[in-house]
Protein backbone atom coordinates (compact mmCIF):
# COMPACT_ATOMS: atom_id res chain seq x y z
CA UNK A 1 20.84 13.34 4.88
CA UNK A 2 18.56 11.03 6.15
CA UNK A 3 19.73 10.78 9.66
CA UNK A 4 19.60 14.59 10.06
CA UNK A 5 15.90 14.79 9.65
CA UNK A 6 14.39 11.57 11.88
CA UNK A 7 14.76 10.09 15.36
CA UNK A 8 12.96 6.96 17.41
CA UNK A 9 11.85 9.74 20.10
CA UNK A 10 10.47 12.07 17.85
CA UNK A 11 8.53 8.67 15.92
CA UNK A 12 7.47 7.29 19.78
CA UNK A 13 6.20 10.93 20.55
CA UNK A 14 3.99 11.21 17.45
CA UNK A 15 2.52 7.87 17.96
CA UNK A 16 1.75 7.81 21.58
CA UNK A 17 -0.37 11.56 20.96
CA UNK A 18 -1.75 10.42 17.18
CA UNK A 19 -2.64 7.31 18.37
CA UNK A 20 -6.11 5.72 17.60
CA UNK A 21 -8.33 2.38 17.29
CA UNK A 22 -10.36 0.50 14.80
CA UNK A 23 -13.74 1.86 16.59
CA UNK A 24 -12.68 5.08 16.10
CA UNK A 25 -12.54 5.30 12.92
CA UNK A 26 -15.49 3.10 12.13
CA UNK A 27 -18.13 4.98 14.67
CA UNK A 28 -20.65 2.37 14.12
CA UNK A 29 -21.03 3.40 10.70
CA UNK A 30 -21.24 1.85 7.55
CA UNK A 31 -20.72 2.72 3.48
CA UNK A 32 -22.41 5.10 1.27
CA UNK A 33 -23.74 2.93 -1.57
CA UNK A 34 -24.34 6.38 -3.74
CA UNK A 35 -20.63 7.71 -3.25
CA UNK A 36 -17.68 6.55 -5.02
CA UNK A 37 -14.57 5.38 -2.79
CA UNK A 38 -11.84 6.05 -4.42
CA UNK A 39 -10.50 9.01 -5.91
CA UNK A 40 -10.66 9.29 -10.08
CA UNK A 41 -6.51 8.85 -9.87
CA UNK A 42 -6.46 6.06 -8.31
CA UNK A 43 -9.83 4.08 -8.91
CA UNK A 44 -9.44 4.53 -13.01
CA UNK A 45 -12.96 4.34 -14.23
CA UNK A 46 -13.75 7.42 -16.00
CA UNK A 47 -12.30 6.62 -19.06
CA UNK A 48 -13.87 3.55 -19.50
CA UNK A 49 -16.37 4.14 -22.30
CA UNK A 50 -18.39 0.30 -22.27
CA UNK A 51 -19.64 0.96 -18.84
CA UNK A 52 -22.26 3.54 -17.77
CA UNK A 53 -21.83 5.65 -14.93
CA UNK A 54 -23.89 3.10 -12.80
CA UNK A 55 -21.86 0.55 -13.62
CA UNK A 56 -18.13 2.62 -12.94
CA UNK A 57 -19.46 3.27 -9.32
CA UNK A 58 -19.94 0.09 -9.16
CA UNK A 59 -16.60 -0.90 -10.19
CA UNK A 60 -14.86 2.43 -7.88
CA UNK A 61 -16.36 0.42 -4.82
CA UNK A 62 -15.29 -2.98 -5.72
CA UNK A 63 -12.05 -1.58 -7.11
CA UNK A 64 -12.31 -0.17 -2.96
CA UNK A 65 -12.25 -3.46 -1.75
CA UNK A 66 -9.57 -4.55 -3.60
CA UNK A 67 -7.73 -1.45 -2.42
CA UNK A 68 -7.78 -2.63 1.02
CA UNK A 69 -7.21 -6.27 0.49
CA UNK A 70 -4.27 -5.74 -1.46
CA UNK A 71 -2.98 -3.47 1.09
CA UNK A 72 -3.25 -5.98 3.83
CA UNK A 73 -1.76 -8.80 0.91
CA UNK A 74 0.99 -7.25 0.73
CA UNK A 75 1.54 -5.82 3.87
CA UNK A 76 1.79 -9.38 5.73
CA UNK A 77 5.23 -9.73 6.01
CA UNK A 78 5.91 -6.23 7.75
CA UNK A 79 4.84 -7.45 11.10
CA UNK A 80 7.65 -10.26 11.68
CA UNK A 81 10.17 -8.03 9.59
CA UNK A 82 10.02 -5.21 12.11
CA UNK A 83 9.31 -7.72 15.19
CA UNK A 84 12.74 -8.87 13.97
CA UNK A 85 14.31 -5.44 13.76
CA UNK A 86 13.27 -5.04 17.15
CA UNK A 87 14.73 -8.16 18.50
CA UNK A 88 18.02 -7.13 17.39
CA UNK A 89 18.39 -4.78 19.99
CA UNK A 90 16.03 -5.48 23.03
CA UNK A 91 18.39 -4.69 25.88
CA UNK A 92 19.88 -1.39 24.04
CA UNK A 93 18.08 1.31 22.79
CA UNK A 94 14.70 1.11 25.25
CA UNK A 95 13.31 4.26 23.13
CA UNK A 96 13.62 2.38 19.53
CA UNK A 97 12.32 -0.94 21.11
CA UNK A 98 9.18 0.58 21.91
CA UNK A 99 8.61 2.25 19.11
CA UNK A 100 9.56 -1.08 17.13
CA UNK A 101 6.95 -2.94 19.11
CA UNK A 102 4.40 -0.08 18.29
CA UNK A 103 5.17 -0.16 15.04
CA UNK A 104 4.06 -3.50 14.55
CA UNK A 105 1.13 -3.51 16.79
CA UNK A 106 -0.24 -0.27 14.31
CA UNK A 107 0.58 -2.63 11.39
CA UNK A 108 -2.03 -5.79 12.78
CA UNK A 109 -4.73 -2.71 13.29
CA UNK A 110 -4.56 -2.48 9.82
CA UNK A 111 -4.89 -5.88 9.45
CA UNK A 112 -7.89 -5.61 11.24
CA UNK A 113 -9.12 -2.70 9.63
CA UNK A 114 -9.22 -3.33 6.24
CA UNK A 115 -10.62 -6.25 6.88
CA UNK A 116 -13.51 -5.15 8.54
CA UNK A 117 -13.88 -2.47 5.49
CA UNK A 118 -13.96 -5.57 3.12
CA UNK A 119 -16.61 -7.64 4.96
CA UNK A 120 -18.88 -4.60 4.91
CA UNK A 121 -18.34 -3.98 1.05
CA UNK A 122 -19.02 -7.63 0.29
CA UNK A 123 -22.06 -7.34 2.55
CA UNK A 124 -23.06 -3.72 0.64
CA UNK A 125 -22.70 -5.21 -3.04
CA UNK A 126 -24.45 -8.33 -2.50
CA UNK A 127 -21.36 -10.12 -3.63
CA UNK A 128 -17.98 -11.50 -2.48
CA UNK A 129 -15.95 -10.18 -4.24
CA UNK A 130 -12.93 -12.22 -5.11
CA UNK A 131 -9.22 -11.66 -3.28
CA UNK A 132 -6.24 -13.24 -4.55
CA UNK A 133 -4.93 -15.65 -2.57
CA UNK A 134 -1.61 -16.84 -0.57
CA UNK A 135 -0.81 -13.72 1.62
CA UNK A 136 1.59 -16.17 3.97
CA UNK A 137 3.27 -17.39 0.86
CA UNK A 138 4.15 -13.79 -0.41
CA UNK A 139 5.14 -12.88 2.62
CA UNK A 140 7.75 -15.59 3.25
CA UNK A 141 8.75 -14.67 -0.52
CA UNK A 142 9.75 -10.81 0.19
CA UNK A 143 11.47 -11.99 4.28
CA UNK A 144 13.20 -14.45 1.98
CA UNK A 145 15.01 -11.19 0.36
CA UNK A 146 17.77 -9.30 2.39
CA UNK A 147 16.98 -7.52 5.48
CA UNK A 148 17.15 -4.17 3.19
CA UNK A 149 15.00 -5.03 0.38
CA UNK A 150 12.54 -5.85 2.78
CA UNK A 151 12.85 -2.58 4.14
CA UNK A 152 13.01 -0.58 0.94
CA UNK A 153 9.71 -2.07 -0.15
CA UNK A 154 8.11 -0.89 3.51
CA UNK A 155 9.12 2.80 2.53
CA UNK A 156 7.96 2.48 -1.39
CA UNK A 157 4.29 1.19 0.18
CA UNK A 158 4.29 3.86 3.35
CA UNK A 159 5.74 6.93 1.19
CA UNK A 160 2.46 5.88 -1.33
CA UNK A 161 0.00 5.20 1.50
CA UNK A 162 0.81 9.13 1.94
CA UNK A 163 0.81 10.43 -1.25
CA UNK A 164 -2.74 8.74 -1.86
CA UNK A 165 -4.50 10.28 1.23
CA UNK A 166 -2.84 13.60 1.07
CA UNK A 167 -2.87 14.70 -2.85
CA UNK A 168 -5.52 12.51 -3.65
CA UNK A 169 -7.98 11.56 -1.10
CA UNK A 170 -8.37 14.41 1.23
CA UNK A 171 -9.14 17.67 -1.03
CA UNK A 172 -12.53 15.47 -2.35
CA UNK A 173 -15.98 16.21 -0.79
CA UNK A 174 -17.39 13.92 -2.59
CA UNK A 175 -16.27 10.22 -1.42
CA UNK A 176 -18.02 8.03 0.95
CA UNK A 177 -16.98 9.98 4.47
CA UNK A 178 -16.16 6.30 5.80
CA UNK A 179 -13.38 4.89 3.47
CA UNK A 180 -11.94 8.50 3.50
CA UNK A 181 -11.61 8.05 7.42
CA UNK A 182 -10.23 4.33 6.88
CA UNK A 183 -7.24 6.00 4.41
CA UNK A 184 -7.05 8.97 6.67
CA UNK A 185 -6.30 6.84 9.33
CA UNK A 186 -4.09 4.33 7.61
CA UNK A 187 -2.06 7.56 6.45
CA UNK A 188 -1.63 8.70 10.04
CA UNK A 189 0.59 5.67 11.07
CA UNK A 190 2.06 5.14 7.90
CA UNK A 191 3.71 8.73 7.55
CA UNK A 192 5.40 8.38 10.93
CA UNK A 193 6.24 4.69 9.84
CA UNK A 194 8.15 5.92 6.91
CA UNK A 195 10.33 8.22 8.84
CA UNK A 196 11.51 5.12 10.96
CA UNK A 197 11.77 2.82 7.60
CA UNK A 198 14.62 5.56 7.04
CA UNK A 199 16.17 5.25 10.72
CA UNK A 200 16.19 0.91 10.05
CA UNK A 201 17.55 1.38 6.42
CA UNK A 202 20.42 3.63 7.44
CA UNK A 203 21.58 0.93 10.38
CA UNK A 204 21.24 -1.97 7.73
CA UNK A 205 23.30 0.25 4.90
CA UNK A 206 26.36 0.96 7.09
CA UNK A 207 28.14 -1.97 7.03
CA UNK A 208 26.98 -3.05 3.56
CA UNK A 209 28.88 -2.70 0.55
CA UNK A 210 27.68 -0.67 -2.42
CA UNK A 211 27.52 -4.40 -4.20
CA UNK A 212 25.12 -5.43 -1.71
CA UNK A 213 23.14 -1.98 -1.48
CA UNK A 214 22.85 -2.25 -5.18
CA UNK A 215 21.82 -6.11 -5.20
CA UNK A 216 18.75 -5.24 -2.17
CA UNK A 217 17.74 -2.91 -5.14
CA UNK A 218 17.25 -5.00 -7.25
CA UNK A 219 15.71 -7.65 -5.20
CA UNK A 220 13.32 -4.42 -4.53
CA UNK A 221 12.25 -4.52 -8.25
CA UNK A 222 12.01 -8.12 -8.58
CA UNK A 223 9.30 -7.79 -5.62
CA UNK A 224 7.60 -5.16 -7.64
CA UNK A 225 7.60 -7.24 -10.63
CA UNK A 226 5.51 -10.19 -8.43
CA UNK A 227 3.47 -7.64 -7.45
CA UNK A 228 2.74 -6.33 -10.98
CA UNK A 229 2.03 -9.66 -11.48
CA UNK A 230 -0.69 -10.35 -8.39
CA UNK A 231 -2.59 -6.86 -9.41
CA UNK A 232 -2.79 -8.70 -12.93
CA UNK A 233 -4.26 -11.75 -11.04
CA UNK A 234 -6.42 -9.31 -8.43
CA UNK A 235 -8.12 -7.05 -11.95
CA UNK A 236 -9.26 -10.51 -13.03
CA UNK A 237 -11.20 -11.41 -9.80
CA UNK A 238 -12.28 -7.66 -10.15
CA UNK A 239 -13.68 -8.23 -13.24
CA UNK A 240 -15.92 -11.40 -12.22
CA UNK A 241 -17.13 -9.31 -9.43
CA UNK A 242 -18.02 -6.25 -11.59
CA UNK A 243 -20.21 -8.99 -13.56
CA UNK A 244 -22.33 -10.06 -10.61
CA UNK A 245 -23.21 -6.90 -9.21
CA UNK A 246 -24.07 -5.43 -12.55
CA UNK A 247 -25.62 -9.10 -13.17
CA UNK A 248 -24.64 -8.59 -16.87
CA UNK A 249 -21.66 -10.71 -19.19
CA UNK A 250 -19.05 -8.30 -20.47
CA UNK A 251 -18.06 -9.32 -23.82
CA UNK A 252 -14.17 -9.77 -24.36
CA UNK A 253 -13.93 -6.48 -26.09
CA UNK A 254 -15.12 -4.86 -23.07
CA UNK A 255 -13.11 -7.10 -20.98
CA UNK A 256 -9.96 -5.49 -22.60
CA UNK A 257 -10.85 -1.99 -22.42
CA UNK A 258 -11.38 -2.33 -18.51
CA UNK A 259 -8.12 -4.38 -18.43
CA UNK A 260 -6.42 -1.10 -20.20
CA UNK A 261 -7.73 1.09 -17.58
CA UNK A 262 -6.98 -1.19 -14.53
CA UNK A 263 -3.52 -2.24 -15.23
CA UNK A 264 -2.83 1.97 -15.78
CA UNK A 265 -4.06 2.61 -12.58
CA UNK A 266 -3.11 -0.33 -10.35
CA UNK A 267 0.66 0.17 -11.63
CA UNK A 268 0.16 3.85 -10.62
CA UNK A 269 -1.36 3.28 -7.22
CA UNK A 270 0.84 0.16 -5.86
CA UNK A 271 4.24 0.68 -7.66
CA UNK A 272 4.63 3.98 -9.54
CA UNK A 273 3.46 6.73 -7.08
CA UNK A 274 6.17 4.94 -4.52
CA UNK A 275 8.97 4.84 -7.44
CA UNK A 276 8.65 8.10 -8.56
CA UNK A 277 7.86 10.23 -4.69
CA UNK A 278 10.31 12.47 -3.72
CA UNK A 279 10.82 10.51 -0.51
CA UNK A 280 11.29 7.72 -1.45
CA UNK A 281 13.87 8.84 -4.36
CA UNK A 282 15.64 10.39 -1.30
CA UNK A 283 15.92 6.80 0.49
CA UNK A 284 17.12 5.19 -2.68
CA UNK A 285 20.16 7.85 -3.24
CA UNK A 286 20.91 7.18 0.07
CA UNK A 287 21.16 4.00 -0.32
CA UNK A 288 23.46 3.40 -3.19
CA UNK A 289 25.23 6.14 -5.89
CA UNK A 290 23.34 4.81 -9.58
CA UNK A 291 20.19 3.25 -7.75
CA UNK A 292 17.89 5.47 -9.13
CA UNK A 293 18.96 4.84 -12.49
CA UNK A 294 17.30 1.34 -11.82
CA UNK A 295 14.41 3.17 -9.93
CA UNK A 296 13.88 5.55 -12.90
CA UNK A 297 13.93 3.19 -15.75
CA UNK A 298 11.39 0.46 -14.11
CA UNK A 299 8.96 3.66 -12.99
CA UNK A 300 8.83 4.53 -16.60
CA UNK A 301 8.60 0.77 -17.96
CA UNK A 302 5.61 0.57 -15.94
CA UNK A 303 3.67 3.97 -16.68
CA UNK A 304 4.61 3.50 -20.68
């Protein structure tokens, strides 16, 4: 059970002692230009056979910056969704109100974080490199959903933030020592944020019915579909920057090939490592009995 394995005390505790600023992870330093910055699972590139190797490093460290732009995309509307949580109670549970407020504060670090990251990969490459647009917009979209399909998309993004850094970003010696830091450091807030995304979604299940539970599920996987959709948009802005910096036209053959690649991995980095992590299955059982049936079927849809 959920509630047997998580408390607001034990979440304050760990982020008082773990806690940690934007300086501190940057240290006055910038990128390695000669490193890749993602990790072959996530970034993709090493299949792609119309690019040399110049050319995927290239497209690793813009792929990088899209990394952390869609990140802070998408993570937008968790700031007033757990500002609201924390509202609901303000004169009652002093120990969950200031982890609440905590919470949110780590969440506009991030903001400020990847941001930072971004401006100093555009400034690297030589390029802007495009971002889609309308974060405000998405984020009214997914508030507009029920309280708990807001909060079931939190845990899919935290439970993948972790997965990423620890299976996938951590063992390798061989990434720029920076953007490691900037996931390790994004991982340190999200894994304690994930444990209190299971605290908020057991309050907001108890007095739903299983209709309801069932409905907030799929109102989770119609926000993963728009998603699908904006990493569709984001590979195409990824593509015109991969042009500039390697100051060369891809034909539309080659076009397609990286478009193969890309859609693989984005689909495994921002919606099918969440689907499929143990956690996160754990959340959904909770949640409702036949959930992830739903889960399941739209994890393998998107990996076919």
């Amino acid at each position: 059970m959920l509630s047997n394995q998580h408390s607001y005390e034990d979440c304050l505790s760990h982020s008082i002692k773990s806690e940690w600023t934007v300086d501190d992870c940057f240290q006055d330093r910038n990128f390695d230009f000669s490193k890749r910055f993602l990790p072959y699972r996530i970034a993709g590139v090493d299949g792609i056979t119309c690019l040399n190797d110049d050319e995927k490093l290239k497209l690793n460290q813009i792929l990088g910056n899209s990394y952390c732009h869609v990140f802070a995309f998408v993570e937008e509307y968790i700031i007033p969704l757990v500002m609201d949580q924390a509202r609901e109670d303000v004169y009652g549970d002093e120990t969950r109100l200031r982890y609440l407020l905590r919470f949110a504060h780590d969440e506009t670090k991030h903001q400020d974080m990847l941001k930072r990251a971004m401006s100093q990969i555009d400034e690297g490459l030589g390029v802007e490199c495009g971002v889609i647009p309308g974060r405000e917009d998405v984020a009214e979209v997914v508030l507009g959903k029920s309280k708990l399909a807001g909060l079931l998309l939190t845990s899919l993004i935290e439970w993948f933030t972790h997965l990423h850094y620890v299976e996938h970003v951590r063992a390798y010696d061989d990434l720029d020592p920076l953007f490691q830091d900037i996931l390790k450091y994004h991982w340190i807030d999200e894994a304690q944020h994930a444990k209190a995304d299971s605290l908020m979604i057991l309050e907001t299940i108890k007095d739903m019915s299983e209709a309801d539970r069932l409905k907030a599920i799929d109102e989770l996987l119609e926000l993963g579909g728009a998603i699908d959709g904006l990493l569709a948009h984001q590979m195409e802005l990824d593509l015109e920057a991969l042009e500039k910096v390697i100051t060369r036209t891809l034909s539309a053959d080659e076009k397609a090939e990286i478009r193969t690649h890309q859609q693989r991995s984005y689909r495994w980095t921002f919606l099918v490592s969440g689907l499929e992590h143990l956690k996160f299955v754990e959340v959904i059982e909770e949640v409702a009995k036949g959930g992830n049936e739903k889960i399941v079927a739209t994890a393998l849809a998107l990996a076919a």
